[in-house]
C-alpha atoms as a PDB file:
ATOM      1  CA  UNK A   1      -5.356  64.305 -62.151  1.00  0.00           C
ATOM      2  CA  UNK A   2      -1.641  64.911 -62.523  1.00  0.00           C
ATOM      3  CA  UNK A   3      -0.224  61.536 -60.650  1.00  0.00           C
ATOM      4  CA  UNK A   4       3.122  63.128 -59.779  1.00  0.00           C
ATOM      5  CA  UNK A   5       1.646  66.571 -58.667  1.00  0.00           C
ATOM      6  CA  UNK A   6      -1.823  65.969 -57.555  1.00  0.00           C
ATOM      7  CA  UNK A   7      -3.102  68.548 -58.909  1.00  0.00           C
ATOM      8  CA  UNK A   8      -6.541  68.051 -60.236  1.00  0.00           C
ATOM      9  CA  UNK A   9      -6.376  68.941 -64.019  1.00  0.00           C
ATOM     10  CA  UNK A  10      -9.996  67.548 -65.272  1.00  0.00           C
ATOM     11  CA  UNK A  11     -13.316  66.700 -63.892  1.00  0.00           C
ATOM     12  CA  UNK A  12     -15.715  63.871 -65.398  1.00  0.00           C
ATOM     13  CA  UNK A  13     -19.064  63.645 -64.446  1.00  0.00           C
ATOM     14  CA  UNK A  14     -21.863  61.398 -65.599  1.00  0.00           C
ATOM     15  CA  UNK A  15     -25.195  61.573 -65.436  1.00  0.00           C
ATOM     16  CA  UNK A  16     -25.440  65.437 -64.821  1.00  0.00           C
ATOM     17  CA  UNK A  17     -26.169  68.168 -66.771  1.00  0.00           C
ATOM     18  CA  UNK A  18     -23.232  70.310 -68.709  1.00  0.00           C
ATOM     19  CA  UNK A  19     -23.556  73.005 -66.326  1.00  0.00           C
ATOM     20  CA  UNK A  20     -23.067  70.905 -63.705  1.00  0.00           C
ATOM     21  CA  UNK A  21     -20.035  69.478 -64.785  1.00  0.00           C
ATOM     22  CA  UNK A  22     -18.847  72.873 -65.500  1.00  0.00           C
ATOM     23  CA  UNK A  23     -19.637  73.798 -62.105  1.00  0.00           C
ATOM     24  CA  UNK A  24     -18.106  71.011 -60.468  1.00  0.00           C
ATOM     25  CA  UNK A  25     -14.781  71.310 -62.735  1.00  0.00           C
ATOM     26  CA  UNK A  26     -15.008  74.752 -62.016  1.00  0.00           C
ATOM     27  CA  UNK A  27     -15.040  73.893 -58.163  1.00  0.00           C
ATOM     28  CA  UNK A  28     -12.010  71.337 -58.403  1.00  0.00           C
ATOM     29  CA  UNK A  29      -9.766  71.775 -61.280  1.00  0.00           C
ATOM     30  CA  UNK A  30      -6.534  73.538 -60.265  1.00  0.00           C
ATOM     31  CA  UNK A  31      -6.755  71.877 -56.429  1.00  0.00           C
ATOM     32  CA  UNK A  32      -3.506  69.883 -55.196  1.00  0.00           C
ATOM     33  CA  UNK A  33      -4.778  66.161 -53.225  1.00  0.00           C
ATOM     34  CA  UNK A  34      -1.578  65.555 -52.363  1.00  0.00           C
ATOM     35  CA  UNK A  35      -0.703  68.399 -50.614  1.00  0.00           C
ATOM     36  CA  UNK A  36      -4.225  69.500 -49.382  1.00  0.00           C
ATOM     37  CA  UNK A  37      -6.244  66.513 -49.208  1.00  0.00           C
ATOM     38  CA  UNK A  38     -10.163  66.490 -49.882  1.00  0.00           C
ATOM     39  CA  UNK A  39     -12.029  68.242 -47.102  1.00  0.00           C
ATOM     40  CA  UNK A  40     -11.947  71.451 -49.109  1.00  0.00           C
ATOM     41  CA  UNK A  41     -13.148  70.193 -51.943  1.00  0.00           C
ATOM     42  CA  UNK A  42     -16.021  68.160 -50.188  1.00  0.00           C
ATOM     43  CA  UNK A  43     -16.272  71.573 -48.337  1.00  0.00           C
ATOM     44  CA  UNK A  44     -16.943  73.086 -51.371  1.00  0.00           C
ATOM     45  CA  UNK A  45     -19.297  70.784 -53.049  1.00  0.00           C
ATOM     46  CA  UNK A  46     -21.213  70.764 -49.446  1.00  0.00           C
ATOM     47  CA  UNK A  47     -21.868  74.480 -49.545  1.00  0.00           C
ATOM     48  CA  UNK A  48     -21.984  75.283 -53.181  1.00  0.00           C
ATOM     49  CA  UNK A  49     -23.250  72.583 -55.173  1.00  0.00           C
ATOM     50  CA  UNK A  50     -27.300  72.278 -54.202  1.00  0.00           C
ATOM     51  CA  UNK A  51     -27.356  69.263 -57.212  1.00  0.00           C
ATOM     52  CA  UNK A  52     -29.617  66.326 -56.257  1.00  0.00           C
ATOM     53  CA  UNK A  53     -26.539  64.488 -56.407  1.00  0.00           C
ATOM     54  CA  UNK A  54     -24.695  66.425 -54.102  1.00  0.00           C
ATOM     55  CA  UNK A  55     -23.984  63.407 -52.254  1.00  0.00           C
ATOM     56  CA  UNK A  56     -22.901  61.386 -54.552  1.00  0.00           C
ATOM     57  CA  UNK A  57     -20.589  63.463 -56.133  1.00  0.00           C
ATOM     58  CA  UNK A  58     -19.270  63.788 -52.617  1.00  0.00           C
ATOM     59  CA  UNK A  59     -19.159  60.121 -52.218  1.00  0.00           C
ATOM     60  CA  UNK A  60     -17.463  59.306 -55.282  1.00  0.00           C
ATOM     61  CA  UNK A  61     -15.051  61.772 -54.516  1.00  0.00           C
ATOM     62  CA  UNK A  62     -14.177  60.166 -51.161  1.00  0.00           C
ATOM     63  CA  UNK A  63     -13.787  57.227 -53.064  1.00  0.00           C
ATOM     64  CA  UNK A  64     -11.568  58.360 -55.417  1.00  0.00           C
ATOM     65  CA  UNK A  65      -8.949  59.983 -53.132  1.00  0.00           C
ATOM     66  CA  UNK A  66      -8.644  57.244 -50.943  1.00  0.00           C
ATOM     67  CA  UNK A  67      -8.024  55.302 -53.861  1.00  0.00           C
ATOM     68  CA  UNK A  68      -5.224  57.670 -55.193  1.00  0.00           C
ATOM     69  CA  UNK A  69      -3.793  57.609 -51.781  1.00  0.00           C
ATOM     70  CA  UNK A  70      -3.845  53.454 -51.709  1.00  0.00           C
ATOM     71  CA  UNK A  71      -1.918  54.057 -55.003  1.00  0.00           C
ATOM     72  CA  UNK A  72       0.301  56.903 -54.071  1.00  0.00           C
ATOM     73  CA  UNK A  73       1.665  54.330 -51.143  1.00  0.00           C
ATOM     74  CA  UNK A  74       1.870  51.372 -53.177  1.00  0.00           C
ATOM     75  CA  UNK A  75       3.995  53.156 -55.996  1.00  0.00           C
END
């Protein structure tokens, strides 16, 4: 992710399959968190991805945001 834009520029995944990491880049790459937040993304994920790790991807996302936003305010 671009720190100064927020726009997502690249997706890593472990533990899944190339074509689900192609999926899910597919799904986020290109989306601004700074401007738009996560909900579409874990909107996305929710209703596209059918991955037995759906939730976790979804989880680690959460994660991750709220993690850029603890950043974004401290910097």
């Amino acid at each position: 992710m671009n720190t100064k834009t927020g726009i997502i520029e690249d997706v890593m995944v472990t533990l899944l399959s190339d074509l689900c990491k192609e999926f899910l880049s597919h799904l986020m790459v290109g989306h601004n968190i700074k401007e738009d937040g996560i909900d579409e993304i874990v909107d996305k994920v929710e209703n596209r991805f059918f991955g037995y790790s759906q939730k976790a991807v979804v989880v680690a996302m959460k994660g991750a945001y709220r993690r850029y936003v603890e950043w974004e305010r401290t910097n």
